[in-house]
N, C-alpha and C. Protein backbone atom coordinates (compact mmCIF):
# COMPACT_ATOMS: atom_id res chain seq x y z
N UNK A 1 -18.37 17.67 -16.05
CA UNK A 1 -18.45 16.25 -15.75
C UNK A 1 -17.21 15.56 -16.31
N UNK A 2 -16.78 14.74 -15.58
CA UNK A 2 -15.75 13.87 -15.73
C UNK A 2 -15.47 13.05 -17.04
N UNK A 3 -14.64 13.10 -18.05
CA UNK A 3 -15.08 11.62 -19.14
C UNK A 3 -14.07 10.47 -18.83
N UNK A 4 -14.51 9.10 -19.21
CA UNK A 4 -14.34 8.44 -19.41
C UNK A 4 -13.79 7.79 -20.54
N UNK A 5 -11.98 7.46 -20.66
CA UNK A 5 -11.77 7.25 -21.68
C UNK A 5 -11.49 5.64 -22.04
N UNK A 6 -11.37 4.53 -22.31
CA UNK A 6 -11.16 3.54 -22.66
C UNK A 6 -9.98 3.03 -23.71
N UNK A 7 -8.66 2.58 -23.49
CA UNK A 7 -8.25 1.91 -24.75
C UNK A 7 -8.32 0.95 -25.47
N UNK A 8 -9.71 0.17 -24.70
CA UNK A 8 -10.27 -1.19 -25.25
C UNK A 8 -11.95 -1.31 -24.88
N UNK A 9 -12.72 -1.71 -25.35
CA UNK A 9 -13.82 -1.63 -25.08
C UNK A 9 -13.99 -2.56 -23.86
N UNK A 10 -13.73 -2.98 -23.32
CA UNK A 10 -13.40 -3.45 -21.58
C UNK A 10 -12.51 -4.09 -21.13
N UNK A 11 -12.22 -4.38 -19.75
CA UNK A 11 -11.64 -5.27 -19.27
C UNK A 11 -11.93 -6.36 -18.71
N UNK A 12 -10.63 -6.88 -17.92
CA UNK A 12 -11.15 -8.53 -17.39
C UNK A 12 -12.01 -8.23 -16.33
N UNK A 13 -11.41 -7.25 -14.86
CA UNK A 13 -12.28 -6.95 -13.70
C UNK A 13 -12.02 -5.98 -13.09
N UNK A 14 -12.18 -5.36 -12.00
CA UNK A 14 -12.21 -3.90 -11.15
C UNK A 14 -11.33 -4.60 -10.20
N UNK A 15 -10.52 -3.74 -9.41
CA UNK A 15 -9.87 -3.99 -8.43
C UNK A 15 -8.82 -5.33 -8.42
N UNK A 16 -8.43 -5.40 -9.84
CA UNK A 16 -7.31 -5.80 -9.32
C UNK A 16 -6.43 -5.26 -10.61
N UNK A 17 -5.13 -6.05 -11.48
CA UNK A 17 -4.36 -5.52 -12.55
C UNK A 17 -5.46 -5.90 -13.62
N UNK A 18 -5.63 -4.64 -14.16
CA UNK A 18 -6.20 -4.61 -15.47
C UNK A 18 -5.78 -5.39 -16.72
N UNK A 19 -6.26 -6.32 -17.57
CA UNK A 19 -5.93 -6.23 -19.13
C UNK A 19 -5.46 -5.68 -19.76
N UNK A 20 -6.12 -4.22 -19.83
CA UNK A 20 -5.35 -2.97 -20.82
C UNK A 20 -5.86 -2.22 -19.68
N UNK A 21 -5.54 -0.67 -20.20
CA UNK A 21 -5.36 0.49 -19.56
C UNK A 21 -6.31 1.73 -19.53
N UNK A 22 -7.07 1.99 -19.00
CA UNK A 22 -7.78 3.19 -19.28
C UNK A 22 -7.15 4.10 -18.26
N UNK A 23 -8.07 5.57 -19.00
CA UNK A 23 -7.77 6.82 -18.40
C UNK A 23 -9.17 7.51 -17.45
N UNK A 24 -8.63 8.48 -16.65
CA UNK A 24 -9.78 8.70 -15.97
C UNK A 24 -9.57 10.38 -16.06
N UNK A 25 -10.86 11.15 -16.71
CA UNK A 25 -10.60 12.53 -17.46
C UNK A 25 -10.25 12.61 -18.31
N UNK A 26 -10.67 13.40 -18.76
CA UNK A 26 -10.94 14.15 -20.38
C UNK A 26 -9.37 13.53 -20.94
N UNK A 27 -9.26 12.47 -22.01
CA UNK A 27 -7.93 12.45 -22.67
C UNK A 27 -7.08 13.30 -23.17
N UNK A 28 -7.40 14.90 -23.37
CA UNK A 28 -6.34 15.80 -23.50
C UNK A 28 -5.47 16.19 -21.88
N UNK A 29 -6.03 15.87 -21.21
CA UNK A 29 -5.81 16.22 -19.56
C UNK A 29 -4.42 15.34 -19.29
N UNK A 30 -4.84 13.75 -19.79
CA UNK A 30 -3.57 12.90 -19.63
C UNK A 30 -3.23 12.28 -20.45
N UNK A 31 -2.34 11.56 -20.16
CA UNK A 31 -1.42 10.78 -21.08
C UNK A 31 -1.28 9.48 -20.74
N UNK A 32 -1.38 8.82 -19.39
CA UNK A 32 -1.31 8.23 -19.35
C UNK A 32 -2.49 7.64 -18.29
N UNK A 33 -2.98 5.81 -18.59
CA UNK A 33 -3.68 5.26 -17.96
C UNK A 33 -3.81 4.64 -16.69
N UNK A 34 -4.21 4.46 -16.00
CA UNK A 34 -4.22 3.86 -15.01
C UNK A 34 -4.79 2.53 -15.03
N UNK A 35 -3.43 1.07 -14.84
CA UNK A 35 -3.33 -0.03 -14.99
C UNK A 35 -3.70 -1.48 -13.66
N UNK A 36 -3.76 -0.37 -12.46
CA UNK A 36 -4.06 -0.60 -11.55
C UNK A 36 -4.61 -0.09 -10.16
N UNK A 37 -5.78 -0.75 -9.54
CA UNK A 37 -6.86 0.20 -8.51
C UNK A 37 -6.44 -1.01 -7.93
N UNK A 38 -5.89 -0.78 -6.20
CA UNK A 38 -5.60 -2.11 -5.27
C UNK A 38 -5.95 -1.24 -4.18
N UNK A 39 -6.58 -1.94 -3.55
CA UNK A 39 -7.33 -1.32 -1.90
C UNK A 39 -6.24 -2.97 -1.08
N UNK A 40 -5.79 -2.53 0.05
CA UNK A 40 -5.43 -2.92 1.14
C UNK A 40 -5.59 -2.77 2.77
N UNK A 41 -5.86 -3.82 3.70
CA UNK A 41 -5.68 -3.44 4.33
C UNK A 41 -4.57 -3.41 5.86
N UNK A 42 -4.49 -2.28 6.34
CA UNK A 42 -3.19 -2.67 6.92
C UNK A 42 -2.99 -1.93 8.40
N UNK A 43 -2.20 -2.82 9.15
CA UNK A 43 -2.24 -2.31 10.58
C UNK A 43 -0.89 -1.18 10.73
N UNK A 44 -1.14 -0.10 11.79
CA UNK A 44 -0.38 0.81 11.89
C UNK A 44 -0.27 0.88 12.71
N UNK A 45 1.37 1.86 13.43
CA UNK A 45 0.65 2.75 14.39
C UNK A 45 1.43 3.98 14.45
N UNK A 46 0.96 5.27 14.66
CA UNK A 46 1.28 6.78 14.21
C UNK A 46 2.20 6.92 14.88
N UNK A 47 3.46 7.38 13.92
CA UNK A 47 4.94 7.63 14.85
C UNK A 47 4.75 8.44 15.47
N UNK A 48 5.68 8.44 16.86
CA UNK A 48 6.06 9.15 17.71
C UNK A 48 6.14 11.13 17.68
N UNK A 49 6.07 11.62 17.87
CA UNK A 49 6.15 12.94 17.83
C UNK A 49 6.32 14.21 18.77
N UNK A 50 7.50 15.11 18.12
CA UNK A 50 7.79 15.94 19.71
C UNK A 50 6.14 17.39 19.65
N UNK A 51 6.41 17.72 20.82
CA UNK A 51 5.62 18.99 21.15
C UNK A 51 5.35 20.39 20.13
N UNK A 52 4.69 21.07 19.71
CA UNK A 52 4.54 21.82 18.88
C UNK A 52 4.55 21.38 17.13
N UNK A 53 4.47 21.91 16.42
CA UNK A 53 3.96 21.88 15.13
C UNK A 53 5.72 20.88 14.84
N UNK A 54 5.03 19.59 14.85
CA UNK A 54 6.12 18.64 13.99
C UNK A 54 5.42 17.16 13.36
N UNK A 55 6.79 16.90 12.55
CA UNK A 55 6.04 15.23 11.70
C UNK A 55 7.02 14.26 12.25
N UNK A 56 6.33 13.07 11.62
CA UNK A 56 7.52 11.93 12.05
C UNK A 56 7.36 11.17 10.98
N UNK A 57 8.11 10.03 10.58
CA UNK A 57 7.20 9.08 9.86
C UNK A 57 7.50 7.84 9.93
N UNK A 58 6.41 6.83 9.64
CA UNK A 58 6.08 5.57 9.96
C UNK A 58 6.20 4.73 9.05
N UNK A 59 6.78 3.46 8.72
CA UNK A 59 6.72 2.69 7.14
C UNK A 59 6.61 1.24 7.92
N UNK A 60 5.78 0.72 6.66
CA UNK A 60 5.03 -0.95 7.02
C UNK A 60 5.30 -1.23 5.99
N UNK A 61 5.42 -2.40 5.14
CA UNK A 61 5.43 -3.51 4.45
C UNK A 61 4.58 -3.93 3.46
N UNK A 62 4.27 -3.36 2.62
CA UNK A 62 2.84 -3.83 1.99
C UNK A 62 3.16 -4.47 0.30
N UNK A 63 3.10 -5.63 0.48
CA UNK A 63 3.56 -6.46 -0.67
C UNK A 63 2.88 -6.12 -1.92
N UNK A 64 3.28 -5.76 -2.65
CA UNK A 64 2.90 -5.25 -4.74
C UNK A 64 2.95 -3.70 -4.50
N UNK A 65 3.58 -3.15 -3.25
CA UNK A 65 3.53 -1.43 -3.53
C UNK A 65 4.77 -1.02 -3.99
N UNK A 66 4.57 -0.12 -5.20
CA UNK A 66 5.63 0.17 -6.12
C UNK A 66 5.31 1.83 -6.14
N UNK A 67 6.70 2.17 -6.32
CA UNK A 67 7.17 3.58 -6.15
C UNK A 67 6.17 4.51 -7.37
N UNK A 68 6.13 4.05 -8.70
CA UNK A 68 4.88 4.42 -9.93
C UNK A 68 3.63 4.88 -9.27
N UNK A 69 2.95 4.77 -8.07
CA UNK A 69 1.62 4.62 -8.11
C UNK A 69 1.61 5.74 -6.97
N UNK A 70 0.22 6.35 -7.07
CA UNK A 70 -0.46 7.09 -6.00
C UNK A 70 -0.98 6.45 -4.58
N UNK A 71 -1.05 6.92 -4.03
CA UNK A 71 -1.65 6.18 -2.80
C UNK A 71 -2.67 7.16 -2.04
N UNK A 72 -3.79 6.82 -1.75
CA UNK A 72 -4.43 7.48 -0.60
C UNK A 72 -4.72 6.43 0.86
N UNK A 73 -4.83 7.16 1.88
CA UNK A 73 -4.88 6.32 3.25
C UNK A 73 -5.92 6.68 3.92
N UNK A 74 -7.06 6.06 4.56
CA UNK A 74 -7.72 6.71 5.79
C UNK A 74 -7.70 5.41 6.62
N UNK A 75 -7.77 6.10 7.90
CA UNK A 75 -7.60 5.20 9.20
C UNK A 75 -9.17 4.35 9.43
N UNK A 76 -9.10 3.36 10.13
CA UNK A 76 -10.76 2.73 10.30
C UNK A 76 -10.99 3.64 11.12
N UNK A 77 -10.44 3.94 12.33
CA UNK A 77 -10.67 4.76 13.36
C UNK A 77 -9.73 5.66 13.78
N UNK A 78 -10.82 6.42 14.83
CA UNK A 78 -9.92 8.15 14.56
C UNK A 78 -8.87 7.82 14.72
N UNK A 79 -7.67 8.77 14.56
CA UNK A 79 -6.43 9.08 15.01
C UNK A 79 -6.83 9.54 16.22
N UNK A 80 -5.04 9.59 16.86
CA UNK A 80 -5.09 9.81 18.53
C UNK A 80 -5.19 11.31 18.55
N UNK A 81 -6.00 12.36 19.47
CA UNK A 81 -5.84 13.73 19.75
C UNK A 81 -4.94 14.17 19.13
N UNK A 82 -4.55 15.02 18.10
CA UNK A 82 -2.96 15.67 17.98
C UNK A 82 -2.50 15.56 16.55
N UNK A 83 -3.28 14.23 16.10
CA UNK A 83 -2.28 13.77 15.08
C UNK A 83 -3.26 13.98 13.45
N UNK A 84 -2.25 14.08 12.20
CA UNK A 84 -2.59 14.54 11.11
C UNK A 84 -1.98 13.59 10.37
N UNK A 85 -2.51 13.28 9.06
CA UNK A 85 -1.93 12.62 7.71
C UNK A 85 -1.16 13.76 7.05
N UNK A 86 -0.08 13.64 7.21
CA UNK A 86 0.41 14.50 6.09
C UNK A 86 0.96 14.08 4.90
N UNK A 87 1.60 12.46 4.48
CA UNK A 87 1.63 12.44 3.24
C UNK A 87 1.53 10.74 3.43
N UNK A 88 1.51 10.25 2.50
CA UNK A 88 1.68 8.84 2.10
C UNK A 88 2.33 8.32 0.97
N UNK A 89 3.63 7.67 0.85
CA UNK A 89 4.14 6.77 -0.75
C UNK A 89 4.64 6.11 -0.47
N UNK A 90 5.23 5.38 -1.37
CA UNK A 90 6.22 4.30 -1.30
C UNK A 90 7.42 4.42 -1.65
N UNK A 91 8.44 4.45 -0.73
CA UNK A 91 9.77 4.95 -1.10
C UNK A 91 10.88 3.84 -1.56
N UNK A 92 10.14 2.77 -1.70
CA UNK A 92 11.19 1.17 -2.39
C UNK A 92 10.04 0.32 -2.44
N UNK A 93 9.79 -0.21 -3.22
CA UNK A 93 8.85 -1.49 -3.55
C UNK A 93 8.76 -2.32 -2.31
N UNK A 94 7.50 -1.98 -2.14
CA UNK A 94 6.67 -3.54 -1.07
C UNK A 94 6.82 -2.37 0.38
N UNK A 95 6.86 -1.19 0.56
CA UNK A 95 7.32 -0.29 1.72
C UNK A 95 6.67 1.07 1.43
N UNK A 96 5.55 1.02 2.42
CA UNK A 96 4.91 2.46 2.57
C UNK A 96 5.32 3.05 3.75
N UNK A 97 5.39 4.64 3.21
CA UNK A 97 5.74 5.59 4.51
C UNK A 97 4.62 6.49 4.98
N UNK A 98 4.39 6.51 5.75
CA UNK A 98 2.89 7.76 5.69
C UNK A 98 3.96 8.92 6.66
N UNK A 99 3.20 9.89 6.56
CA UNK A 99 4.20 10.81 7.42
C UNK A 99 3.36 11.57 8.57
N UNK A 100 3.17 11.63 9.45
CA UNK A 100 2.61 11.99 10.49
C UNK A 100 2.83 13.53 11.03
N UNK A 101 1.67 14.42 11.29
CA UNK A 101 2.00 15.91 11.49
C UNK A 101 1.49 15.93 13.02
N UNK A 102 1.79 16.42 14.05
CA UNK A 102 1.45 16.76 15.58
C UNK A 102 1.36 18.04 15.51
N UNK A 103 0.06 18.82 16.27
CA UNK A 103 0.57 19.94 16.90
C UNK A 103 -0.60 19.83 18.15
N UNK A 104 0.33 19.24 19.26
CA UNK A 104 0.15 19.41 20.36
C UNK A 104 0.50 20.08 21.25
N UNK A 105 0.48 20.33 22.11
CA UNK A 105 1.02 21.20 23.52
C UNK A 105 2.71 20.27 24.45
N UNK A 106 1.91 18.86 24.02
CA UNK A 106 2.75 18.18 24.64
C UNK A 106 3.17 17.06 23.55
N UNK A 107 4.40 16.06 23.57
CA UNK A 107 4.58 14.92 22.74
C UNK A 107 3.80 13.92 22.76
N UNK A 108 3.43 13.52 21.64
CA UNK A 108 2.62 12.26 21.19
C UNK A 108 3.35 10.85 21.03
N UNK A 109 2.45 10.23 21.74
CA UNK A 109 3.14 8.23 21.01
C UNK A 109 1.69 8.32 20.82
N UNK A 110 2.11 7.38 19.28
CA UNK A 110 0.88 6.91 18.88
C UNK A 110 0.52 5.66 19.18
N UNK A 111 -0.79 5.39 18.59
CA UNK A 111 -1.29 4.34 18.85
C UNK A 111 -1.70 3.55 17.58
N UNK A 112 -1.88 2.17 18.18
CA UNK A 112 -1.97 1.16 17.14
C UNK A 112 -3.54 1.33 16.29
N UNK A 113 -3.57 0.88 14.96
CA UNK A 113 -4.82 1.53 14.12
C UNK A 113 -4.81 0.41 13.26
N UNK A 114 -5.93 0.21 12.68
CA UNK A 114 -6.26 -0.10 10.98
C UNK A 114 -6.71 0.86 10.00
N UNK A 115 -6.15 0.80 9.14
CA UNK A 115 -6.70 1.33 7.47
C UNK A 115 -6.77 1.07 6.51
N UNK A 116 -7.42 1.71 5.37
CA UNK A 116 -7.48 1.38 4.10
C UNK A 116 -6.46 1.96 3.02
N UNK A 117 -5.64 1.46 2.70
CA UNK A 117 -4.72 1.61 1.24
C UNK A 117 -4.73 1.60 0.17
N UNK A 118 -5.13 2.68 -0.63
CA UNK A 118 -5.82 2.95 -2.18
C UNK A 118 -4.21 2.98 -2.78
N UNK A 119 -4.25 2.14 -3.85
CA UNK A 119 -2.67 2.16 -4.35
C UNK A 119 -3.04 2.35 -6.24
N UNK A 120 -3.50 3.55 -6.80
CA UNK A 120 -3.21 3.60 -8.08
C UNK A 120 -2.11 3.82 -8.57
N UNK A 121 -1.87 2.70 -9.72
CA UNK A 121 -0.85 2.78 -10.54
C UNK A 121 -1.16 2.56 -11.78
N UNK A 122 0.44 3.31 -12.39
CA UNK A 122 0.41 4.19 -13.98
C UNK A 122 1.00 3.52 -14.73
């Protein structure tokens, strides 16, 4: 089971910049806390892509995203036939890239989407 470590006996609130800093797992595991949990949401649409096993990638705008932090992504709705998440970060402050994997028979244009943007930062 997971522990829970604390460097203050609480904070101000969930989901947005923390007060102080906690850790999530056993404190010999890490070192450092996680200062911020930000969910976003944001419109896309899955880059372009040629025929057989390839990626492309796509970047939007997302204001307080900083290069420090993790990110996870899922779409509201499916992706188009073909298409895969293959990575997600932020490669300059306020600018996410997700990277898109195809393996189709034929080339993909994607299509326009919504999702959710988990942005922890350290």
């Amino acid at each position: 089971m997971a522990e829970y470590t604390s460097t203050t006996p609480q904070f101000t609130h969930f989901g947005g910049i923390f007060s102080s800093q906690f850790a999530v797992g056993a404190s010999s595991n890490s070192t450092t806390g996680l200062r911020l949990i930000q969910a976003y949401t944001v419109e896309f649409t899955e880059a372009a892509v040629s025929s057989g096993p390839s990626n492309a990638n796509s970047t939007f705008t997302v204001t307080g995203a900083t290069t420090n932090a993790l990110y996870l992504f899922t779409p509201r709705l499916l992706l188009t036939a073909g298409y895969g998440i293959g990575s997600v970060r932020c490669s300059t402050a306020n600018e996410v890239v997700i990277n898109w994997t195809g393996n189709s028979a034929s080339s993909l244009s994607g299509s326009t989407n919504r999702g959710t943007l988990l942005q922890f930062g350290v």
